[in-house]
PDB file of N, CA and C in Angstrom:
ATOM      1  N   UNK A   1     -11.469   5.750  30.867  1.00  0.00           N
ATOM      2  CA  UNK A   1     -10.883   6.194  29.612  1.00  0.00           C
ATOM      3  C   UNK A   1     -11.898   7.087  28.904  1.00  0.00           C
ATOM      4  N   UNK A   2     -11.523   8.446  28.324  1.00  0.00           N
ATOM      5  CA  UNK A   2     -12.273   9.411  27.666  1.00  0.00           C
ATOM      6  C   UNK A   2     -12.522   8.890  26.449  1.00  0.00           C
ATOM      7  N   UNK A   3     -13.937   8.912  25.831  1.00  0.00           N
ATOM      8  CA  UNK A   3     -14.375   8.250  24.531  1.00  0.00           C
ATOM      9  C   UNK A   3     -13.361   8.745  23.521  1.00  0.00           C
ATOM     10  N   UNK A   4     -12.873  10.200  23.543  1.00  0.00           N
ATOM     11  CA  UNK A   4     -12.053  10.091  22.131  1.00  0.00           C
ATOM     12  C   UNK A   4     -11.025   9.289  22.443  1.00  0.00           C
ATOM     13  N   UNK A   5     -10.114   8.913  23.392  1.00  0.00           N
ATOM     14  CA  UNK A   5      -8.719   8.050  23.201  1.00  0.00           C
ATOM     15  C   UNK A   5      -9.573   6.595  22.443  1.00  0.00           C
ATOM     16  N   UNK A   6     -10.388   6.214  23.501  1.00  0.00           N
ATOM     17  CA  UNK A   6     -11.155   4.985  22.287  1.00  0.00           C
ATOM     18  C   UNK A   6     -11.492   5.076  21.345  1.00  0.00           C
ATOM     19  N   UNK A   7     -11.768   6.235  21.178  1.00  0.00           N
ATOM     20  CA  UNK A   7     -11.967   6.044  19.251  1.00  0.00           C
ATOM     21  C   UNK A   7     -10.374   6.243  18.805  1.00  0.00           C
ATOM     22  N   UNK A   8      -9.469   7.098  19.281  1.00  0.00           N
ATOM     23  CA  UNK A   8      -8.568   6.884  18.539  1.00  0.00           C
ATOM     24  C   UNK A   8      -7.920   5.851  18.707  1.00  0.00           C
ATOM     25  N   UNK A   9      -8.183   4.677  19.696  1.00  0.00           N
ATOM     26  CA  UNK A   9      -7.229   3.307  19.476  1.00  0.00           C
ATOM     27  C   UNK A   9      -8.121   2.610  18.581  1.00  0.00           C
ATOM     28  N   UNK A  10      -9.624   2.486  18.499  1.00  0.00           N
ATOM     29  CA  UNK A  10     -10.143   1.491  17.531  1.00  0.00           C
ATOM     30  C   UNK A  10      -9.648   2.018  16.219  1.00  0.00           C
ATOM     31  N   UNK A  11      -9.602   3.255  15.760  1.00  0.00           N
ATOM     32  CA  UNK A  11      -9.036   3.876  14.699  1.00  0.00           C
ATOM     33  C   UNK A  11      -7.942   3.354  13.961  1.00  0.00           C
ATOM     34  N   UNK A  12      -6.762   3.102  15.118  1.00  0.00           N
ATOM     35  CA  UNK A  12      -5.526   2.586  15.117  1.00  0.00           C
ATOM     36  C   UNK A  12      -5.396   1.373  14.551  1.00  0.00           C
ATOM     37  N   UNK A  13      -6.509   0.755  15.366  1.00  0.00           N
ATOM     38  CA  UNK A  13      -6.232  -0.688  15.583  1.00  0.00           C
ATOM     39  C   UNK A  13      -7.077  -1.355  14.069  1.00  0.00           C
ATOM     40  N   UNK A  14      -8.189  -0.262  13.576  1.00  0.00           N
ATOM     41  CA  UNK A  14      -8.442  -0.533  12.008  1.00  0.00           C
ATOM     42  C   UNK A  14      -7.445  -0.301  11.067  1.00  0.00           C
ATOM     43  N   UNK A  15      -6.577   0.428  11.678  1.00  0.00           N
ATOM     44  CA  UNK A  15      -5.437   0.938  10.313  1.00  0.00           C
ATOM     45  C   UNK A  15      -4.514  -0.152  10.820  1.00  0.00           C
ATOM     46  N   UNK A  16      -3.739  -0.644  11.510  1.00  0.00           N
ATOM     47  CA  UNK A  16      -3.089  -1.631  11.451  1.00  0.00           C
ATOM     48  C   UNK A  16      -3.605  -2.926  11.169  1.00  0.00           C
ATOM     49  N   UNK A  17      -4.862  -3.608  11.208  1.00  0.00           N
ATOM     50  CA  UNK A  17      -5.359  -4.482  10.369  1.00  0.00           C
ATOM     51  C   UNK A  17      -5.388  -4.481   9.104  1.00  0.00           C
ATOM     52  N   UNK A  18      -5.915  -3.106   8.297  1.00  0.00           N
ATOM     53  CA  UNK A  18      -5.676  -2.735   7.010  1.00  0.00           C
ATOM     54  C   UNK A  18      -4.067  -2.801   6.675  1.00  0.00           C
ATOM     55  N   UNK A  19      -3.412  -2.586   7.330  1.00  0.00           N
ATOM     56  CA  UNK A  19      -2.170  -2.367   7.087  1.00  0.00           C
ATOM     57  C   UNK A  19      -1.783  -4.122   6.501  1.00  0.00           C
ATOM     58  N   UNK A  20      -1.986  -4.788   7.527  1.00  0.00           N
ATOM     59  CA  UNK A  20      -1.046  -5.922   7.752  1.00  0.00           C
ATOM     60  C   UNK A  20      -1.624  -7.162   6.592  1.00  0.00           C
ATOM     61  N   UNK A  21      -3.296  -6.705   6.253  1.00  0.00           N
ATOM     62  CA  UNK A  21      -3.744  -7.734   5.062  1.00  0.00           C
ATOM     63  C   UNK A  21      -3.179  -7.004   3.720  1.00  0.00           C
ATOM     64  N   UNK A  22      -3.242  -5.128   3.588  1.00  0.00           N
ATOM     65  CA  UNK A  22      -2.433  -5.089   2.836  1.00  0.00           C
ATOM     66  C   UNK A  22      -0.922  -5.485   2.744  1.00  0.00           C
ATOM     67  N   UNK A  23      -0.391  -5.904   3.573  1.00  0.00           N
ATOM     68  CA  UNK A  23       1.242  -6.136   3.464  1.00  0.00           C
ATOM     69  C   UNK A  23       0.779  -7.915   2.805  1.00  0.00           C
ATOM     70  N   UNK A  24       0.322  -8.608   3.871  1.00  0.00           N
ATOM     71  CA  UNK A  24      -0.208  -9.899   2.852  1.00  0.00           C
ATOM     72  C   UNK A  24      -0.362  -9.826   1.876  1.00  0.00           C
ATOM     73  N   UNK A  25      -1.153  -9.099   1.124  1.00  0.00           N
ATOM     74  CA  UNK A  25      -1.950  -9.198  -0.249  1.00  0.00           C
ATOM     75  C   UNK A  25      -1.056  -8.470  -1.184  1.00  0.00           C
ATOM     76  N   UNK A  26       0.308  -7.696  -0.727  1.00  0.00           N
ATOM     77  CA  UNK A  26       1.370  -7.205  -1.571  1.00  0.00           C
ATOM     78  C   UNK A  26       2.524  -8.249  -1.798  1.00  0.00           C
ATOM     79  N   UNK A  27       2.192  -9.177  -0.642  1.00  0.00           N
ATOM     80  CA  UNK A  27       3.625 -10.264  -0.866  1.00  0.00           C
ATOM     81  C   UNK A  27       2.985 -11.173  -1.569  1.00  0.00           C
ATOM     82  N   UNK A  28       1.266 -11.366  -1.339  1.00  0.00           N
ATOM     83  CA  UNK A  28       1.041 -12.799  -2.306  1.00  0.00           C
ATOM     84  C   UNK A  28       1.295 -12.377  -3.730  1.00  0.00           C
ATOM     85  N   UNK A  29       0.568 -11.194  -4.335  1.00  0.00           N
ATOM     86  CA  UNK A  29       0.458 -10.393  -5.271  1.00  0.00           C
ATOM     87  C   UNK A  29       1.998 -10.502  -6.316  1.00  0.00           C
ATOM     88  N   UNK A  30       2.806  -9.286  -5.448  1.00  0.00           N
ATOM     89  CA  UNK A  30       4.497 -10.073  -5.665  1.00  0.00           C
ATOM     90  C   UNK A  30       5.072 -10.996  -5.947  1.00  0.00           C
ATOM     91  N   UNK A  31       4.489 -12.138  -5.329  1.00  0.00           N
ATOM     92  CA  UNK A  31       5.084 -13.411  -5.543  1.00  0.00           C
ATOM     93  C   UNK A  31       4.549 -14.752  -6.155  1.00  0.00           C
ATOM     94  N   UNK A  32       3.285 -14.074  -7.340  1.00  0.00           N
ATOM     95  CA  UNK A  32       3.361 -14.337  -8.315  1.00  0.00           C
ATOM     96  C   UNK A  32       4.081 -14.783  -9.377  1.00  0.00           C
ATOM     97  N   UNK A  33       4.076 -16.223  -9.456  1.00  0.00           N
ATOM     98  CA  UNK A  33       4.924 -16.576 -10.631  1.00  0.00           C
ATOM     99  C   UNK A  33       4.477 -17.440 -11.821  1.00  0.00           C
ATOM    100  N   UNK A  34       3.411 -17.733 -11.476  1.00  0.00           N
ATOM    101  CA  UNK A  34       2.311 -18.917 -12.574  1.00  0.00           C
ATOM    102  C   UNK A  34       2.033 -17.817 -14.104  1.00  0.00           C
ATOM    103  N   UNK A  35       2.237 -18.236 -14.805  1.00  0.00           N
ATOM    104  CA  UNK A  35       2.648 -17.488 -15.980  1.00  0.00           C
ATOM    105  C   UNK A  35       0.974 -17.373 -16.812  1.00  0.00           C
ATOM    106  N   UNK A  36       0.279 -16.385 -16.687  1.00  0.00           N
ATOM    107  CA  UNK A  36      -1.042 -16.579 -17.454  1.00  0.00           C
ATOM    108  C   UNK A  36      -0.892 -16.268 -19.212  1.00  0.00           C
ATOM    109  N   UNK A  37      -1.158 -16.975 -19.875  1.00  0.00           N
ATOM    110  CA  UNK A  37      -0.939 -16.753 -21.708  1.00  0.00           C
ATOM    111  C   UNK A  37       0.530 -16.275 -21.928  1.00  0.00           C
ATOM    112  N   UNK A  38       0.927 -14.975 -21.861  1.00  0.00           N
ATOM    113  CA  UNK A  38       2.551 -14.475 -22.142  1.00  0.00           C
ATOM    114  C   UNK A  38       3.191 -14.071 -20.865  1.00  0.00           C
ATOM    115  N   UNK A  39       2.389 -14.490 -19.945  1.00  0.00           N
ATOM    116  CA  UNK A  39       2.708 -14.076 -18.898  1.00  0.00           C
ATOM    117  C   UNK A  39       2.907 -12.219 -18.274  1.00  0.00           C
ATOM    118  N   UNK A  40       1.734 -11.763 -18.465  1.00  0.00           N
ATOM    119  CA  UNK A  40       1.245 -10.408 -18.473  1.00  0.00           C
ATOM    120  C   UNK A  40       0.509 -10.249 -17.319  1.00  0.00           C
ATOM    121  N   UNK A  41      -0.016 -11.466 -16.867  1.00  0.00           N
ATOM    122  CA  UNK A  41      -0.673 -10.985 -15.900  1.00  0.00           C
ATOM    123  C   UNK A  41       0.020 -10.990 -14.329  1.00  0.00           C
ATOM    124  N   UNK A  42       1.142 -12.210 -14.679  1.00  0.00           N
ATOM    125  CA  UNK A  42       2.091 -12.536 -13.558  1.00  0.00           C
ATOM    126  C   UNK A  42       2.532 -10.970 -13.276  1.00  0.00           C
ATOM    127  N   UNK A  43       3.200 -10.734 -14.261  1.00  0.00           N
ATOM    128  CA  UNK A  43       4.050  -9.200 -14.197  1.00  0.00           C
ATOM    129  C   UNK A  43       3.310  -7.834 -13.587  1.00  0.00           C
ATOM    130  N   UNK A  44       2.356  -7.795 -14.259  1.00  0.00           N
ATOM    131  CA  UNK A  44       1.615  -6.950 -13.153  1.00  0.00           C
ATOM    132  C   UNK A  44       1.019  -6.873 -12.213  1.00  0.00           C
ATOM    133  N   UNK A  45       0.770  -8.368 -11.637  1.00  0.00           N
ATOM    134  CA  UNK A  45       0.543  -8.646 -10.010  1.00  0.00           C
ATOM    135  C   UNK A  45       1.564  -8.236  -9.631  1.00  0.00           C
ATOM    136  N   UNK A  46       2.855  -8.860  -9.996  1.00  0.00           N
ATOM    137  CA  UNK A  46       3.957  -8.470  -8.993  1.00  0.00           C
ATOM    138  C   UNK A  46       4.180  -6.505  -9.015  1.00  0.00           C
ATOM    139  N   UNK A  47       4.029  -6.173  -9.585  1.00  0.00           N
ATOM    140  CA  UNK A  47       3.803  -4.767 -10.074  1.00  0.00           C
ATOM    141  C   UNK A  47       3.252  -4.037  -9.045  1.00  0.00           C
ATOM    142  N   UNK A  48       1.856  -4.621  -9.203  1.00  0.00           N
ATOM    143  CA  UNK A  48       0.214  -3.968  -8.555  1.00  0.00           C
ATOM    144  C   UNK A  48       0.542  -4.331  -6.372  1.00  0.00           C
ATOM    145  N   UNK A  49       1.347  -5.246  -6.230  1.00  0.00           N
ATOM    146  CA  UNK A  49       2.019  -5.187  -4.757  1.00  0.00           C
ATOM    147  C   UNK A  49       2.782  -4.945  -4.701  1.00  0.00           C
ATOM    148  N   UNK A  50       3.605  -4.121  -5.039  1.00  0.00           N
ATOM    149  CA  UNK A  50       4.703  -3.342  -4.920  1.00  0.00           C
ATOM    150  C   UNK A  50       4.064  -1.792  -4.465  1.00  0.00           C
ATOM    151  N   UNK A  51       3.468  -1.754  -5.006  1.00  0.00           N
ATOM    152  CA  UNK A  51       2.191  -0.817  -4.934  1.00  0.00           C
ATOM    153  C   UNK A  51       1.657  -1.002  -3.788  1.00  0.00           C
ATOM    154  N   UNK A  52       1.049  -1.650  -3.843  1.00  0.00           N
ATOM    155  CA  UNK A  52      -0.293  -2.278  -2.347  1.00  0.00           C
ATOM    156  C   UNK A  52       0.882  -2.296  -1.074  1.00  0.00           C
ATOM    157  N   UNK A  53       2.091  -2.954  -1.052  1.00  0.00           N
ATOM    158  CA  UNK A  53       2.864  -3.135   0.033  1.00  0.00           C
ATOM    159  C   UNK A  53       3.434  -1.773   0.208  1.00  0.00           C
ATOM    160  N   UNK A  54       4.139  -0.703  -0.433  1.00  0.00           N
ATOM    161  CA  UNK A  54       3.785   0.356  -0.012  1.00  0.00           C
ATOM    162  C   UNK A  54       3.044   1.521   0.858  1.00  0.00           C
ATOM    163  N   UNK A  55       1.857   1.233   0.109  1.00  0.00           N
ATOM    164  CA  UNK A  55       0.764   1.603   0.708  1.00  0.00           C
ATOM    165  C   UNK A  55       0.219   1.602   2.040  1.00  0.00           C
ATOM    166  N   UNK A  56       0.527   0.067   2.319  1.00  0.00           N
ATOM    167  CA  UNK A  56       0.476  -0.461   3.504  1.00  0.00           C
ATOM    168  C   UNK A  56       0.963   0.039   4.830  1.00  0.00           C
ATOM    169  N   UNK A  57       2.203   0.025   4.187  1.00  0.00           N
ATOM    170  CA  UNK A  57       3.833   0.943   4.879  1.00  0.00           C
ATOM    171  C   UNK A  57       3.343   2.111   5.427  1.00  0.00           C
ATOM    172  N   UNK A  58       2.449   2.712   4.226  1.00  0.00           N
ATOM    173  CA  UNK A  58       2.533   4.152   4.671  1.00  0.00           C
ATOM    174  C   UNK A  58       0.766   4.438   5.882  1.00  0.00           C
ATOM    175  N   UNK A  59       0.362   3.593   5.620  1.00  0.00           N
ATOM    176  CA  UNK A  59      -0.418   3.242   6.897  1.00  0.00           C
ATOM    177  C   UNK A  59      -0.430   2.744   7.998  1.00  0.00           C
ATOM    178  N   UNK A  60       0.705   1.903   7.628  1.00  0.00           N
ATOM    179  CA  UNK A  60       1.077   1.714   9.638  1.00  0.00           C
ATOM    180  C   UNK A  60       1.696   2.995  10.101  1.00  0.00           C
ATOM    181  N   UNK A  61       2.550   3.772   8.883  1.00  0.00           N
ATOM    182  CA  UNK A  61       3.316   5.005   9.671  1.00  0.00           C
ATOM    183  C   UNK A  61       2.133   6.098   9.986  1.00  0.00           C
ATOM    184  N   UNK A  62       0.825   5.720   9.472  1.00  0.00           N
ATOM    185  CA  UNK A  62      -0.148   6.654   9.689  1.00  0.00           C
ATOM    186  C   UNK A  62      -0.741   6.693  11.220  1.00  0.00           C
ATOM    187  N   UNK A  63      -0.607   5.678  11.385  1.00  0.00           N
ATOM    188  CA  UNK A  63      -1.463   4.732  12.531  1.00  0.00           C
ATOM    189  C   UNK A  63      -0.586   4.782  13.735  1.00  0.00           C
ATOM    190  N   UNK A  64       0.779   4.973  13.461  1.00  0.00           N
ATOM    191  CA  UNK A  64       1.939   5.228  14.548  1.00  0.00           C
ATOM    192  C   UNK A  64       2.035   6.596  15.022  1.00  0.00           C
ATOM    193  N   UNK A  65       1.946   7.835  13.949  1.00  0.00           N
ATOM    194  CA  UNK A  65       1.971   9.084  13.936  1.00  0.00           C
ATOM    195  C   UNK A  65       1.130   9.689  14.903  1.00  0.00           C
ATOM    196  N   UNK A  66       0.291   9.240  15.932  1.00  0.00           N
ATOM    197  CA  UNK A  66      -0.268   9.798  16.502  1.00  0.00           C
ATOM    198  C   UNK A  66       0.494   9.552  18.069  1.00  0.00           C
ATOM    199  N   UNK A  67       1.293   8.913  18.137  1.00  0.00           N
ATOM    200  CA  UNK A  67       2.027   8.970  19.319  1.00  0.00           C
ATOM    201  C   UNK A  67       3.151   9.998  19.216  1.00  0.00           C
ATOM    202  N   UNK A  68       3.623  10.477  17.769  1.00  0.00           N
ATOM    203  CA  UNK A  68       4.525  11.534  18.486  1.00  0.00           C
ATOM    204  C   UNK A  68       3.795  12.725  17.171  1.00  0.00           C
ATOM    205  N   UNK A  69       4.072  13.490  18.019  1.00  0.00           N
ATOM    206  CA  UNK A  69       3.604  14.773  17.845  1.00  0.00           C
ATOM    207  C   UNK A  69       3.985  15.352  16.681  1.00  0.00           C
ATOM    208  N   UNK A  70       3.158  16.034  16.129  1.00  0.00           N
ATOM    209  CA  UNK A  70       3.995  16.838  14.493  1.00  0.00           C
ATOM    210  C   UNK A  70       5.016  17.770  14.598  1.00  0.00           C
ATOM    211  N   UNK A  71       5.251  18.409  15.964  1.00  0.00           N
ATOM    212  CA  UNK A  71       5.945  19.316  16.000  1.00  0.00           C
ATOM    213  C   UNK A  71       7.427  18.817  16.830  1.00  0.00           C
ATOM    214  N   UNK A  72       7.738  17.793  16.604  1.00  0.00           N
ATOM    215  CA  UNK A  72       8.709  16.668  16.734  1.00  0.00           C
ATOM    216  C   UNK A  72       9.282  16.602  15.223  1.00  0.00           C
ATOM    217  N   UNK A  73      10.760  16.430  15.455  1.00  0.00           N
ATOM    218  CA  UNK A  73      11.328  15.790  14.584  1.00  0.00           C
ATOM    219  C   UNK A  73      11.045  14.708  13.594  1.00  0.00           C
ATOM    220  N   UNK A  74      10.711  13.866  15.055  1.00  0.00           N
ATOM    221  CA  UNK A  74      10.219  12.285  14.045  1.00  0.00           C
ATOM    222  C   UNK A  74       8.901  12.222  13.771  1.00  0.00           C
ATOM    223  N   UNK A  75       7.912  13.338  14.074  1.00  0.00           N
ATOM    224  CA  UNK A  75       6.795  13.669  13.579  1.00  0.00           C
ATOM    225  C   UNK A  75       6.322  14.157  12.233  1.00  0.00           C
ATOM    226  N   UNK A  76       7.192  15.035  11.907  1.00  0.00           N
ATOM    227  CA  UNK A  76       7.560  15.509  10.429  1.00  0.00           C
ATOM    228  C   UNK A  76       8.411  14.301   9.955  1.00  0.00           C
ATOM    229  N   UNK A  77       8.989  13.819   9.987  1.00  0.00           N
ATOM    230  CA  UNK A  77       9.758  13.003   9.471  1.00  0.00           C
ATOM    231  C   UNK A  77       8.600  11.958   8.915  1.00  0.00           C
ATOM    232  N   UNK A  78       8.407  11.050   9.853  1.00  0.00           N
ATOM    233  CA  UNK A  78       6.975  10.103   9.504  1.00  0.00           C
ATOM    234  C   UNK A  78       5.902  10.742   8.798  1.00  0.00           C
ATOM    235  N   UNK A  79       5.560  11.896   9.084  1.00  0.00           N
ATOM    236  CA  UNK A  79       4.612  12.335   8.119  1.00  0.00           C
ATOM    237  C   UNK A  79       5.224  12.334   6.751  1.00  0.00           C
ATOM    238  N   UNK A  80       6.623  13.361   6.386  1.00  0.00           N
ATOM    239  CA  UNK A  80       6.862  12.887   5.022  1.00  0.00           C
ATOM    240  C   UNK A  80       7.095  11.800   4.479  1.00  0.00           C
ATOM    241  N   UNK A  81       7.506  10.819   4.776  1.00  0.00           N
ATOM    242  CA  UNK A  81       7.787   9.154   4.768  1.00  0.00           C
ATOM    243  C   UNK A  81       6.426   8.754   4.551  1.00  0.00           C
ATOM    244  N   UNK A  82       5.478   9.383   4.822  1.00  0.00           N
ATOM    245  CA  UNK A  82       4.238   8.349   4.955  1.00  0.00           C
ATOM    246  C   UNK A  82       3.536   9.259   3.576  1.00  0.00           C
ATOM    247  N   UNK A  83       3.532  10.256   3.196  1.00  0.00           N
ATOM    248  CA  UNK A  83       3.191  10.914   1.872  1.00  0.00           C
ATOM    249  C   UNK A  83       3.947  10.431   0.894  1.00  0.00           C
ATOM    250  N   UNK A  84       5.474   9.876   0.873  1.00  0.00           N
ATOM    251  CA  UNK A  84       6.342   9.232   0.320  1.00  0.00           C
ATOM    252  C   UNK A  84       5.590   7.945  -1.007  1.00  0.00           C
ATOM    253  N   UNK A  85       5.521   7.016   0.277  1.00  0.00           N
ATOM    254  CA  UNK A  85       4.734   5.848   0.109  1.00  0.00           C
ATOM    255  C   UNK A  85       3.592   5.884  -0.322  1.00  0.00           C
ATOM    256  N   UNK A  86       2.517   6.786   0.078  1.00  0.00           N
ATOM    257  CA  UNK A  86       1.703   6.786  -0.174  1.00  0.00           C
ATOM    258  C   UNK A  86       1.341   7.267  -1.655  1.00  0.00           C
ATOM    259  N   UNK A  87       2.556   8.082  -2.104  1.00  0.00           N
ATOM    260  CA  UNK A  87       2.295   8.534  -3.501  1.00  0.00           C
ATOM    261  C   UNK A  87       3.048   7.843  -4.521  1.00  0.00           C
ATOM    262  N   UNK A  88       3.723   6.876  -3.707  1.00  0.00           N
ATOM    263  CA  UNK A  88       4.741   5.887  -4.839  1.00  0.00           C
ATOM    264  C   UNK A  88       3.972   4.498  -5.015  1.00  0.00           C
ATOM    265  N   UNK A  89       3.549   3.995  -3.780  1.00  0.00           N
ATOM    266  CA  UNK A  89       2.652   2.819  -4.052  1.00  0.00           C
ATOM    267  C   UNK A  89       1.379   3.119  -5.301  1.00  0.00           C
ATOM    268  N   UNK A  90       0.797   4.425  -5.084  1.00  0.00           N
ATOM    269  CA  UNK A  90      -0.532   4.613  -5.776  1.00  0.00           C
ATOM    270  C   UNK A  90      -0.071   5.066  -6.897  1.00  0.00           C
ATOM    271  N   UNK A  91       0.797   5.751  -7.407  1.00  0.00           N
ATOM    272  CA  UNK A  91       1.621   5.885  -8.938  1.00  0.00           C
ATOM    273  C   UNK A  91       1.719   4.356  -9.493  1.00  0.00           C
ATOM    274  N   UNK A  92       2.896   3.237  -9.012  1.00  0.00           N
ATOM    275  CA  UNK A  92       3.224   1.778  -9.383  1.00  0.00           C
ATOM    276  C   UNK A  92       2.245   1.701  -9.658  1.00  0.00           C
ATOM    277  N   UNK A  93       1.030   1.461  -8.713  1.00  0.00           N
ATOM    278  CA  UNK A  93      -0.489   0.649  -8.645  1.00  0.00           C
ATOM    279  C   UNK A  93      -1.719   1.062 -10.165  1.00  0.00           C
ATOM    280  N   UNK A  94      -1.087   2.623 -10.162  1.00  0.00           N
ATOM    281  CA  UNK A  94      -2.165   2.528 -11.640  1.00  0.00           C
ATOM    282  C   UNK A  94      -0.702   2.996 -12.657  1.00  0.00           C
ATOM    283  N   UNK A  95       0.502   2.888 -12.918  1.00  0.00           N
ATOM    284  CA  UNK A  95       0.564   2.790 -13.776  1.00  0.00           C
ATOM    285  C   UNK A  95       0.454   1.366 -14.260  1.00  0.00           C
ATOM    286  N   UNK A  96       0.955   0.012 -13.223  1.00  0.00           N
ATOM    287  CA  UNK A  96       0.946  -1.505 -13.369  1.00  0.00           C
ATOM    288  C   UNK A  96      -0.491  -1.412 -14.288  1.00  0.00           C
ATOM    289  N   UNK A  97      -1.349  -1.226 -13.393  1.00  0.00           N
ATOM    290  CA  UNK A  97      -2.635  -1.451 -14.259  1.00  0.00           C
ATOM    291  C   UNK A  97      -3.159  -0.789 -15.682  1.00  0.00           C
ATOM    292  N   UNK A  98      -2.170   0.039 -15.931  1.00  0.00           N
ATOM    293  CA  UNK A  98      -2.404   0.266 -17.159  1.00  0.00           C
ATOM    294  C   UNK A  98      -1.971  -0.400 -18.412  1.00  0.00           C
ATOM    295  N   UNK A  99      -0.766  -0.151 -17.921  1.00  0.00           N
ATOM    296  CA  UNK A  99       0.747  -0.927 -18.814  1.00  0.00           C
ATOM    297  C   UNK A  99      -0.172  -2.726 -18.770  1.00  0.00           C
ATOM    298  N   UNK A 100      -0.835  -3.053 -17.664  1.00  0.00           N
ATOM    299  CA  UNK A 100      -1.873  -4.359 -17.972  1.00  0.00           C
ATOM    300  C   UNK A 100      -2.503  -4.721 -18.989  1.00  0.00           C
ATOM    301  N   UNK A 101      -3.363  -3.558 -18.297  1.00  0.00           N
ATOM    302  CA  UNK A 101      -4.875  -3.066 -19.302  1.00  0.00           C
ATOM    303  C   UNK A 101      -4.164  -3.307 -20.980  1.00  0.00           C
ATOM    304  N   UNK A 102      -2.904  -2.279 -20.562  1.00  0.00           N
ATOM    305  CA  UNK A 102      -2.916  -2.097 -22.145  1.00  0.00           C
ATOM    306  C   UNK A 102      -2.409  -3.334 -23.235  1.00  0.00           C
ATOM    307  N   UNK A 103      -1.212  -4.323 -22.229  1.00  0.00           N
ATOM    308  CA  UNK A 103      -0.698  -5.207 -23.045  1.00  0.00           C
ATOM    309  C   UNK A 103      -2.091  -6.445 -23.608  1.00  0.00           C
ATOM    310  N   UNK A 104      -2.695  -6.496 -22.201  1.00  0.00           N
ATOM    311  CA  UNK A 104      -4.349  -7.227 -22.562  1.00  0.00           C
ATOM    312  C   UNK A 104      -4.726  -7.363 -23.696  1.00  0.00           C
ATOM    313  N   UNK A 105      -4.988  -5.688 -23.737  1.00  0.00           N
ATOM    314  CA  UNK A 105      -5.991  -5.085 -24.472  1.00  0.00           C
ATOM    315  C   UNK A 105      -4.798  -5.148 -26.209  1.00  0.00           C
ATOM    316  N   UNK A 106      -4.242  -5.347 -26.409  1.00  0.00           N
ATOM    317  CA  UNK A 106      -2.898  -5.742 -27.374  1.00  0.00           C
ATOM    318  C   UNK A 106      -3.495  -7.051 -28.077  1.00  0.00           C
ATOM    319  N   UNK A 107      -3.117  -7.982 -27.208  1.00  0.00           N
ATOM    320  CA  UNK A 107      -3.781  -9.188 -27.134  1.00  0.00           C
ATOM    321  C   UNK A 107      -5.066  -9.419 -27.841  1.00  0.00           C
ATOM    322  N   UNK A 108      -5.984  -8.997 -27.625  1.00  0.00           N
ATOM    323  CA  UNK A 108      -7.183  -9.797 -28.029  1.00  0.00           C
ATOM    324  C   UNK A 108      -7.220  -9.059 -29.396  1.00  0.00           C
ATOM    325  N   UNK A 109      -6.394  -8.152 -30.195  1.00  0.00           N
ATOM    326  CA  UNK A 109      -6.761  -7.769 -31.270  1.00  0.00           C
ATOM    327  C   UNK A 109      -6.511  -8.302 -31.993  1.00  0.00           C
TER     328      UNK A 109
END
C-alpha cells in the first residue's frame, strides 16, 4: 500500500471518530433535561447539540467524500450537503451560546 492511501485512511478513520463522539456529545447535550436555576442552561445544551450533531453529519460526509469524486453527481451533491451542515450547526452553536451568555448574564444583575 502507497503511504498516501494510508494517510488518507488514518485521516478518515480520525474524522469518523470525531464524527461519532461528536454525534454522542450532540445527543447527550440534546437530551438534556435537569433544569439548572430557570432552566437556561438545559435550553441551550439542547441548542448547543443541535449544533454539534450537525456538525458531526457534516464530517462523516467529509470523510465519505473522498470515495466519489467531485466531478460526480453525488460528489457535488455531498460536498454541498456537507457546507450545508457545516454552516447551520456552527450558526445554532454560537448563536445558542449567546442567547446563553446573554440570559446568564441577565441573571446575575
Amino acid at each position: 500500500m502507497e503511504i498516501g492511501k494510508f494517510l488518507a485512511i488514518g485521516v478518515q478513520v480520525g474524522a469518523f471518530i470525531s464524527a461519532f463522539a461528536g454525534i454522542a456529545a450532540g445527543i447527550l447535550m440534546a437530551a438534556v433535561t435537569k433544569k439548572f436555576g430557570t432552566g437556561i442552561l438545559a435550553s441551550g445544551f439542547k441548542s448547543m447539540g443541535i449544533g454539534v450533531f450537525l456538525i458531526a453529519f457534516g464530517i462523516i460526509f467529509d470523510a465519505i467524500q473522498i470515495y466519489f469524486q467531485i466531478s460526480t453527481n453525488i460528489g457535488v451533491a455531498i460536498t454541498i450537503l456537507r457546507e450545508i451542515l457545516f454552516v447551520l450547526g456552527t450558526y445554532i452553536i454560537v448563536i445558542a451560546i449567546k442567547n446563553t451568555g446573554d440570559k446568564l448574564e441577565a441573571l446575575t444583575k
